[in-house]
PDB file of N, CA and C in Angstrom:
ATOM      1  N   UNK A   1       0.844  -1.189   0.000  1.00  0.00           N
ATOM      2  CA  UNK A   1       0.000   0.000   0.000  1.00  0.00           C
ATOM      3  C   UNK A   1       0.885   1.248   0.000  1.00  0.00           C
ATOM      4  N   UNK A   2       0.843   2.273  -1.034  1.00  0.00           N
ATOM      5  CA  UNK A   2       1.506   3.206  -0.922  1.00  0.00           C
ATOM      6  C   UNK A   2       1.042   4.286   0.128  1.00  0.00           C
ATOM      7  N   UNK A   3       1.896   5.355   0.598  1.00  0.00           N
ATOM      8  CA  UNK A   3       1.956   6.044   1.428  1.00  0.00           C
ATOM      9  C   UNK A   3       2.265   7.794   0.823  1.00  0.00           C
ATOM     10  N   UNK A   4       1.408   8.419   1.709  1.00  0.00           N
ATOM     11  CA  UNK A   4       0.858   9.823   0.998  1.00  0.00           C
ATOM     12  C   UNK A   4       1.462  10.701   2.463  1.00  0.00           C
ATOM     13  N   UNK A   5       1.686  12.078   1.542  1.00  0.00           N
ATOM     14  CA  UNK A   5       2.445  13.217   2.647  1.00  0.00           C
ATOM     15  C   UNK A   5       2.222  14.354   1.476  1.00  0.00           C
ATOM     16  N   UNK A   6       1.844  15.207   2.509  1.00  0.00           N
ATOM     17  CA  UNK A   6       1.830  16.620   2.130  1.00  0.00           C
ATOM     18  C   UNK A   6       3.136  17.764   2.871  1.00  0.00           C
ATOM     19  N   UNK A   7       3.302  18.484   1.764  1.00  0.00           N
ATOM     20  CA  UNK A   7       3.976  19.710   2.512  1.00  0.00           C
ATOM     21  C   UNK A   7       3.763  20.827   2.256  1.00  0.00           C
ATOM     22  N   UNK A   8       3.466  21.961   3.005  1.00  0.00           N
ATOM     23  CA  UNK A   8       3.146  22.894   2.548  1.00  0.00           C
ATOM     24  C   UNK A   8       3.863  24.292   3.338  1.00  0.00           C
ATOM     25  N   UNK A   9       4.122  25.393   2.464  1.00  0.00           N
ATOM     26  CA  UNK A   9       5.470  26.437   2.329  1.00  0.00           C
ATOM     27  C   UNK A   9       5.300  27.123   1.843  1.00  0.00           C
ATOM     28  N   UNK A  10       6.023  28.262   2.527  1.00  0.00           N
ATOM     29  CA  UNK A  10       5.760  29.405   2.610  1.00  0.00           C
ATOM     30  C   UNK A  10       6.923  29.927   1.072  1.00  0.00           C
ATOM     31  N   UNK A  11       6.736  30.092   0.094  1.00  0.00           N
ATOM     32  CA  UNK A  11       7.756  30.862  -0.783  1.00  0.00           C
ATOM     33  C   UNK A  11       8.115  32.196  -0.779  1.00  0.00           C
ATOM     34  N   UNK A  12       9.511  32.433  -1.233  1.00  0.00           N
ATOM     35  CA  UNK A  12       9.833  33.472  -0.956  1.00  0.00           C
ATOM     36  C   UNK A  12       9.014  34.670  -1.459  1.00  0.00           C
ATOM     37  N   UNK A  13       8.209  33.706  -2.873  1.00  0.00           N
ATOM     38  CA  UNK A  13       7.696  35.511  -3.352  1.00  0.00           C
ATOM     39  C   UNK A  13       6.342  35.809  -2.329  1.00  0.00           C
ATOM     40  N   UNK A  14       6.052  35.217  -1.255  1.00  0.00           N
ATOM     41  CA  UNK A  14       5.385  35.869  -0.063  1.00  0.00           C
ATOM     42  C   UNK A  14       4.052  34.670  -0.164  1.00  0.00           C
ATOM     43  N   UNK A  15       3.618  34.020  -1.276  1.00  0.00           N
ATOM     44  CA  UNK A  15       3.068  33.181  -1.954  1.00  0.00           C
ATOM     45  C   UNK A  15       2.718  31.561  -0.621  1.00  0.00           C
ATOM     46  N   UNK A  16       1.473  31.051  -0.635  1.00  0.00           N
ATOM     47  CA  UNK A  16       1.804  29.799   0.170  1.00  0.00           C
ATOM     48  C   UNK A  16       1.693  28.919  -0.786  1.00  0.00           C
ATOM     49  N   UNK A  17       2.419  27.781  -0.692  1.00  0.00           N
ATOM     50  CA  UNK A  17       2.021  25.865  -1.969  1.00  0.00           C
ATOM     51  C   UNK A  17       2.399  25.118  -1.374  1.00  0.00           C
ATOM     52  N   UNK A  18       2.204  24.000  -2.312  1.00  0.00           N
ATOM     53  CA  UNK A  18       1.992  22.662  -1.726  1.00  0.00           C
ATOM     54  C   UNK A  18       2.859  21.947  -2.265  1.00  0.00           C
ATOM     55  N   UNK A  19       3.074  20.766  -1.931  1.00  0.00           N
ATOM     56  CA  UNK A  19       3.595  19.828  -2.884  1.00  0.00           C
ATOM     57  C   UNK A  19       3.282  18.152  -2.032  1.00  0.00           C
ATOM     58  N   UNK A  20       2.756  17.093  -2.932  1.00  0.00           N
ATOM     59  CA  UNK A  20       2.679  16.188  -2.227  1.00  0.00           C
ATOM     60  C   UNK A  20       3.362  15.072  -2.946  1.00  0.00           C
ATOM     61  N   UNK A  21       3.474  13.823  -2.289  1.00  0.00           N
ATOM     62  CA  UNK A  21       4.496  12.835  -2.420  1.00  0.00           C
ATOM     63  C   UNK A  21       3.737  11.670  -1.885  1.00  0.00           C
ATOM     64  N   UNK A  22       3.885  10.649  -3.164  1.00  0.00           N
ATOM     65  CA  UNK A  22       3.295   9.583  -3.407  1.00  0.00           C
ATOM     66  C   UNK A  22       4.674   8.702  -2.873  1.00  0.00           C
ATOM     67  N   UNK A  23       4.916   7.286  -1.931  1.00  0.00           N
ATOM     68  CA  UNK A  23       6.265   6.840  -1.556  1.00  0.00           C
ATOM     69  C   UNK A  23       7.391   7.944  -1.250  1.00  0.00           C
ATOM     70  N   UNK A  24       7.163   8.914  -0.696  1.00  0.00           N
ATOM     71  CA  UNK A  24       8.331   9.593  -0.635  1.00  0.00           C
ATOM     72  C   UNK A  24       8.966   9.998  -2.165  1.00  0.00           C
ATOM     73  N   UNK A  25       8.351  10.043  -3.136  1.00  0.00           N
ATOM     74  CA  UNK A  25       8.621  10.430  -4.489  1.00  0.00           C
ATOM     75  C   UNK A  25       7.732  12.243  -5.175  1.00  0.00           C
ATOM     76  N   UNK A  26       8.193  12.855  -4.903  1.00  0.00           N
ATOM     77  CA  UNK A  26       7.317  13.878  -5.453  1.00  0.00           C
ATOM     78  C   UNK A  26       6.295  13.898  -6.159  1.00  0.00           C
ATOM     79  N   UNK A  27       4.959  13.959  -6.345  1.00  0.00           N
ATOM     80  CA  UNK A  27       4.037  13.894  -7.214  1.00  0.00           C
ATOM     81  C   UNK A  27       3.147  14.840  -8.259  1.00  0.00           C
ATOM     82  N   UNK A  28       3.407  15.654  -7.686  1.00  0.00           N
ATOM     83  CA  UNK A  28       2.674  16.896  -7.650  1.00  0.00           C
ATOM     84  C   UNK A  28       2.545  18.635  -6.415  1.00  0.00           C
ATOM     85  N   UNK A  29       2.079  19.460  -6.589  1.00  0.00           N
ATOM     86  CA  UNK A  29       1.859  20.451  -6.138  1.00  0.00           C
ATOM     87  C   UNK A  29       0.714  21.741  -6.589  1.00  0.00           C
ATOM     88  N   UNK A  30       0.927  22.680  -5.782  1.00  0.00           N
ATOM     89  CA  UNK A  30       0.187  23.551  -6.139  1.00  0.00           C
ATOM     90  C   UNK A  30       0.665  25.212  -5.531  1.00  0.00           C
ATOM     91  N   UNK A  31       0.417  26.090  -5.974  1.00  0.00           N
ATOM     92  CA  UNK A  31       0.796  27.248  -5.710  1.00  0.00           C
ATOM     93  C   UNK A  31       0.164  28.509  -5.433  1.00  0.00           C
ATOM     94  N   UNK A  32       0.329  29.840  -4.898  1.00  0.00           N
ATOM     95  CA  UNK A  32      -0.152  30.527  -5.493  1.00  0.00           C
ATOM     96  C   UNK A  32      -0.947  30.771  -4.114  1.00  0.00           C
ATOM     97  N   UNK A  33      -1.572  30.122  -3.226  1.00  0.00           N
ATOM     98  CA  UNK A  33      -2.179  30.270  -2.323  1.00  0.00           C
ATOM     99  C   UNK A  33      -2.199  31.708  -1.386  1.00  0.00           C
ATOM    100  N   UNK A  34      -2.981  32.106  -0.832  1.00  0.00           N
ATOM    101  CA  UNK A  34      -2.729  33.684  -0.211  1.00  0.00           C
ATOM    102  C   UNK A  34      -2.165  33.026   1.236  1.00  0.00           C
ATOM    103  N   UNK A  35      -3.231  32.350   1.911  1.00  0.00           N
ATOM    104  CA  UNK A  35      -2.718  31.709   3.558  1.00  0.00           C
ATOM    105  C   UNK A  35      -2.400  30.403   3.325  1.00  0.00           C
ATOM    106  N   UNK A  36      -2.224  29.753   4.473  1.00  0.00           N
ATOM    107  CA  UNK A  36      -1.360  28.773   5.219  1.00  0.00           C
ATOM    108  C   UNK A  36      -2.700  27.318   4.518  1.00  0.00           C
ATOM    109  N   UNK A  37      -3.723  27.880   5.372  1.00  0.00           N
ATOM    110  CA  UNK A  37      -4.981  27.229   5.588  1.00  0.00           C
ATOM    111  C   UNK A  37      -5.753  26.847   4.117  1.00  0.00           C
ATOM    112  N   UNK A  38      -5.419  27.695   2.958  1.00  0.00           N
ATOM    113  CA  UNK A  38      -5.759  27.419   1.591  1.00  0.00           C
ATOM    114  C   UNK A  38      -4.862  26.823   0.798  1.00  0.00           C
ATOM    115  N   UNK A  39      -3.653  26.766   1.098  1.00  0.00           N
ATOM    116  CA  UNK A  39      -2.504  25.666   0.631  1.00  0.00           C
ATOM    117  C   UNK A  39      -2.740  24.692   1.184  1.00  0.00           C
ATOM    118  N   UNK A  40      -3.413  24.557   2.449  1.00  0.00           N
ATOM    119  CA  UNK A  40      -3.254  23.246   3.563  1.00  0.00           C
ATOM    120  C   UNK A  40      -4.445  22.389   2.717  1.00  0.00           C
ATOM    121  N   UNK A  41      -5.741  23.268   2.472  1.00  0.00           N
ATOM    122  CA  UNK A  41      -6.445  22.817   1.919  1.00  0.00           C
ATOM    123  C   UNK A  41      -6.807  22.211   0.443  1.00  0.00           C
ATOM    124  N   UNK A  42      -6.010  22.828  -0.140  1.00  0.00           N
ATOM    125  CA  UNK A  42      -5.428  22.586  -1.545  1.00  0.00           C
ATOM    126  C   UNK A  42      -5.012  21.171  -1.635  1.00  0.00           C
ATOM    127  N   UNK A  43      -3.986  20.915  -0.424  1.00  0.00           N
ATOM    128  CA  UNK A  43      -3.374  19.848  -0.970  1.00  0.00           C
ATOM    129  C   UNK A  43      -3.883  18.797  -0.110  1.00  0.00           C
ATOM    130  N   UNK A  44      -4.870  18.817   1.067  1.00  0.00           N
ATOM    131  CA  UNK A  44      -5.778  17.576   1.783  1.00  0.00           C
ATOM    132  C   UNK A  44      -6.414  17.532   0.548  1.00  0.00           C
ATOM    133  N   UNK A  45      -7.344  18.349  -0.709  1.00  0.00           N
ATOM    134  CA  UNK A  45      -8.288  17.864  -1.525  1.00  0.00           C
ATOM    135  C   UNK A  45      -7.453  17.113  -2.487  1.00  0.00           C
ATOM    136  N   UNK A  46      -6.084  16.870  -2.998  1.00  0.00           N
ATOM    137  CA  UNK A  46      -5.596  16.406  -3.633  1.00  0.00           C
ATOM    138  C   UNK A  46      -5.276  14.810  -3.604  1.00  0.00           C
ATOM    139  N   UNK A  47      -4.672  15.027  -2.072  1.00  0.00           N
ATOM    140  CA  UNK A  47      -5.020  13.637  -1.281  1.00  0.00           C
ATOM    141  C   UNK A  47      -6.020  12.854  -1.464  1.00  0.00           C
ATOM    142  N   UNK A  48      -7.196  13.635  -0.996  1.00  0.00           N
ATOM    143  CA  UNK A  48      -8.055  12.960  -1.046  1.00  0.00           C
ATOM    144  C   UNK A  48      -8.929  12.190  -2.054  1.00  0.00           C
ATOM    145  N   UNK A  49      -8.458  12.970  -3.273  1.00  0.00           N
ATOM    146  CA  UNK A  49      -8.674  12.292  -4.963  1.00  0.00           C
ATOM    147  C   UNK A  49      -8.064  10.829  -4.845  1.00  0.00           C
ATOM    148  N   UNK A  50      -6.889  10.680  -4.238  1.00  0.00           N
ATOM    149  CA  UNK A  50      -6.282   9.781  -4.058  1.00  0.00           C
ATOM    150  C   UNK A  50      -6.839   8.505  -3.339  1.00  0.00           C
ATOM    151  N   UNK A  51      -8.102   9.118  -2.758  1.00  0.00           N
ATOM    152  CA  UNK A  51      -8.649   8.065  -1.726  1.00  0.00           C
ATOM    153  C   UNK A  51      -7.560   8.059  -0.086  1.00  0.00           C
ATOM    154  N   UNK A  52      -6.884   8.922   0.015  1.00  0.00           N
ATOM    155  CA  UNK A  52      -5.676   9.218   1.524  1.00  0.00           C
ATOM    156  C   UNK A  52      -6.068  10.349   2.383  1.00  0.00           C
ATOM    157  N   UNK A  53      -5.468   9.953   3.314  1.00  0.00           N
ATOM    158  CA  UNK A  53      -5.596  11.005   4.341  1.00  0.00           C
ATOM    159  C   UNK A  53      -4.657  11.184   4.773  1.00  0.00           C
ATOM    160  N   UNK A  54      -3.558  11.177   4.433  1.00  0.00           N
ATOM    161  CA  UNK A  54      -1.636  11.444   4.712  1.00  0.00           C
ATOM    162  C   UNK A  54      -1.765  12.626   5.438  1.00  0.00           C
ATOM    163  N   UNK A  55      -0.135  13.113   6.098  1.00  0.00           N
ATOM    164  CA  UNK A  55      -0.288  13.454   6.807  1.00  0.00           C
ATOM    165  C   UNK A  55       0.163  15.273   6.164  1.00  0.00           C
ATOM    166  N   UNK A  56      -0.265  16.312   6.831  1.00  0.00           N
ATOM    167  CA  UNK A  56      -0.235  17.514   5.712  1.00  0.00           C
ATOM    168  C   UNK A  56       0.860  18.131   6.708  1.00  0.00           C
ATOM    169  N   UNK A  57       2.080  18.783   6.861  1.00  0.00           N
ATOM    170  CA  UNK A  57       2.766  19.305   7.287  1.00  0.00           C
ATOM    171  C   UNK A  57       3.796  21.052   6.825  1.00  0.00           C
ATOM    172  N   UNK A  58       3.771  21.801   8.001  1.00  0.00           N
ATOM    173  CA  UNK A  58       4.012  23.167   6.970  1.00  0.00           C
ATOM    174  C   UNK A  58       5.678  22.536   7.237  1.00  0.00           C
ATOM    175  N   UNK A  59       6.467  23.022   6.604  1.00  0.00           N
ATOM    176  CA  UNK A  59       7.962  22.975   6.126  1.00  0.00           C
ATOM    177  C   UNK A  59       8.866  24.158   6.078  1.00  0.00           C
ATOM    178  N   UNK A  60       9.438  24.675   6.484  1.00  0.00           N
ATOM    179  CA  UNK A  60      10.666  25.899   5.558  1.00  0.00           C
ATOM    180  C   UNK A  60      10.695  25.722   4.161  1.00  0.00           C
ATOM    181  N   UNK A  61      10.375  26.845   3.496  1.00  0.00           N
ATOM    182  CA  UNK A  61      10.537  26.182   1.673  1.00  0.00           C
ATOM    183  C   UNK A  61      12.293  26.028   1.305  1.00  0.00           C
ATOM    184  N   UNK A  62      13.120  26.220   2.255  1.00  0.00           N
ATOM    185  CA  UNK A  62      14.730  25.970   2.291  1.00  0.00           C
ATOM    186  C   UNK A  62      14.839  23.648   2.882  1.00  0.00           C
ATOM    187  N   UNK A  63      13.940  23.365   3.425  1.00  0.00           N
ATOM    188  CA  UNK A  63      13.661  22.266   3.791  1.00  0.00           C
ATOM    189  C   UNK A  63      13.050  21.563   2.682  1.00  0.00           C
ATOM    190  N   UNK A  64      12.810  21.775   1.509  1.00  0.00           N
ATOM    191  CA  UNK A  64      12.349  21.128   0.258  1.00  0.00           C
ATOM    192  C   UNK A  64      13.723  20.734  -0.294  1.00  0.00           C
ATOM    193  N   UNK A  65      13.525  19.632  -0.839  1.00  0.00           N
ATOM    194  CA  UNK A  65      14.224  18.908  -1.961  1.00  0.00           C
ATOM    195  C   UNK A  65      14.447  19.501  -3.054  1.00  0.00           C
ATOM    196  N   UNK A  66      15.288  19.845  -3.557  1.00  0.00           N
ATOM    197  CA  UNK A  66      15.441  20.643  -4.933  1.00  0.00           C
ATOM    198  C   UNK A  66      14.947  19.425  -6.064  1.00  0.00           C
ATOM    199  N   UNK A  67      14.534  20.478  -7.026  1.00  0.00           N
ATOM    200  CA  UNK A  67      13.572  19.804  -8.172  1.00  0.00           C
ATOM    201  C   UNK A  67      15.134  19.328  -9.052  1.00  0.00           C
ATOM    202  N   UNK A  68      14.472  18.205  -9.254  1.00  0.00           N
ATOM    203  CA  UNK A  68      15.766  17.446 -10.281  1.00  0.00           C
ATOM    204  C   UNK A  68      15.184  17.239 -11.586  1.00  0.00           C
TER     205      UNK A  68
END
Protein backbone atom coordinates (compact mmCIF):
# COMPACT_ATOMS: atom_id res chain seq x y z
CA UNK A 1 0.00 0.00 0.00
CA UNK A 2 1.51 3.21 -0.92
CA UNK A 3 1.96 6.04 1.43
CA UNK A 4 0.86 9.82 1.00
CA UNK A 5 2.44 13.22 2.65
CA UNK A 6 1.83 16.62 2.13
CA UNK A 7 3.98 19.71 2.51
CA UNK A 8 3.15 22.89 2.55
CA UNK A 9 5.47 26.44 2.33
CA UNK A 10 5.76 29.40 2.61
CA UNK A 11 7.76 30.86 -0.78
CA UNK A 12 9.83 33.47 -0.96
CA UNK A 13 7.70 35.51 -3.35
CA UNK A 14 5.38 35.87 -0.06
CA UNK A 15 3.07 33.18 -1.95
CA UNK A 16 1.80 29.80 0.17
CA UNK A 17 2.02 25.87 -1.97
CA UNK A 18 1.99 22.66 -1.73
CA UNK A 19 3.59 19.83 -2.88
CA UNK A 20 2.68 16.19 -2.23
CA UNK A 21 4.50 12.83 -2.42
CA UNK A 22 3.29 9.58 -3.41
CA UNK A 23 6.27 6.84 -1.56
CA UNK A 24 8.33 9.59 -0.64
CA UNK A 25 8.62 10.43 -4.49
CA UNK A 26 7.32 13.88 -5.45
CA UNK A 27 4.04 13.89 -7.21
CA UNK A 28 2.67 16.90 -7.65
CA UNK A 29 1.86 20.45 -6.14
CA UNK A 30 0.19 23.55 -6.14
CA UNK A 31 0.80 27.25 -5.71
CA UNK A 32 -0.15 30.53 -5.49
CA UNK A 33 -2.18 30.27 -2.32
CA UNK A 34 -2.73 33.68 -0.21
CA UNK A 35 -2.72 31.71 3.56
CA UNK A 36 -1.36 28.77 5.22
CA UNK A 37 -4.98 27.23 5.59
CA UNK A 38 -5.76 27.42 1.59
CA UNK A 39 -2.50 25.67 0.63
CA UNK A 40 -3.25 23.25 3.56
CA UNK A 41 -6.44 22.82 1.92
CA UNK A 42 -5.43 22.59 -1.55
CA UNK A 43 -3.37 19.85 -0.97
CA UNK A 44 -5.78 17.58 1.78
CA UNK A 45 -8.29 17.86 -1.52
CA UNK A 46 -5.60 16.41 -3.63
CA UNK A 47 -5.02 13.64 -1.28
CA UNK A 48 -8.06 12.96 -1.05
CA UNK A 49 -8.67 12.29 -4.96
CA UNK A 50 -6.28 9.78 -4.06
CA UNK A 51 -8.65 8.06 -1.73
CA UNK A 52 -5.68 9.22 1.52
CA UNK A 53 -5.60 11.00 4.34
CA UNK A 54 -1.64 11.44 4.71
CA UNK A 55 -0.29 13.45 6.81
CA UNK A 56 -0.23 17.51 5.71
CA UNK A 57 2.77 19.30 7.29
CA UNK A 58 4.01 23.17 6.97
CA UNK A 59 7.96 22.98 6.13
CA UNK A 60 10.67 25.90 5.56
CA UNK A 61 10.54 26.18 1.67
CA UNK A 62 14.73 25.97 2.29
CA UNK A 63 13.66 22.27 3.79
CA UNK A 64 12.35 21.13 0.26
CA UNK A 65 14.22 18.91 -1.96
CA UNK A 66 15.44 20.64 -4.93
CA UNK A 67 13.57 19.80 -8.17
CA UNK A 68 15.77 17.45 -10.28
Amino acid sequence: MSSYKGHVFLAPSGEWGFKYYIDDVEAGGGAGFATEAEAKAGCREILEDYGATGAIEVVPYTALPPVT
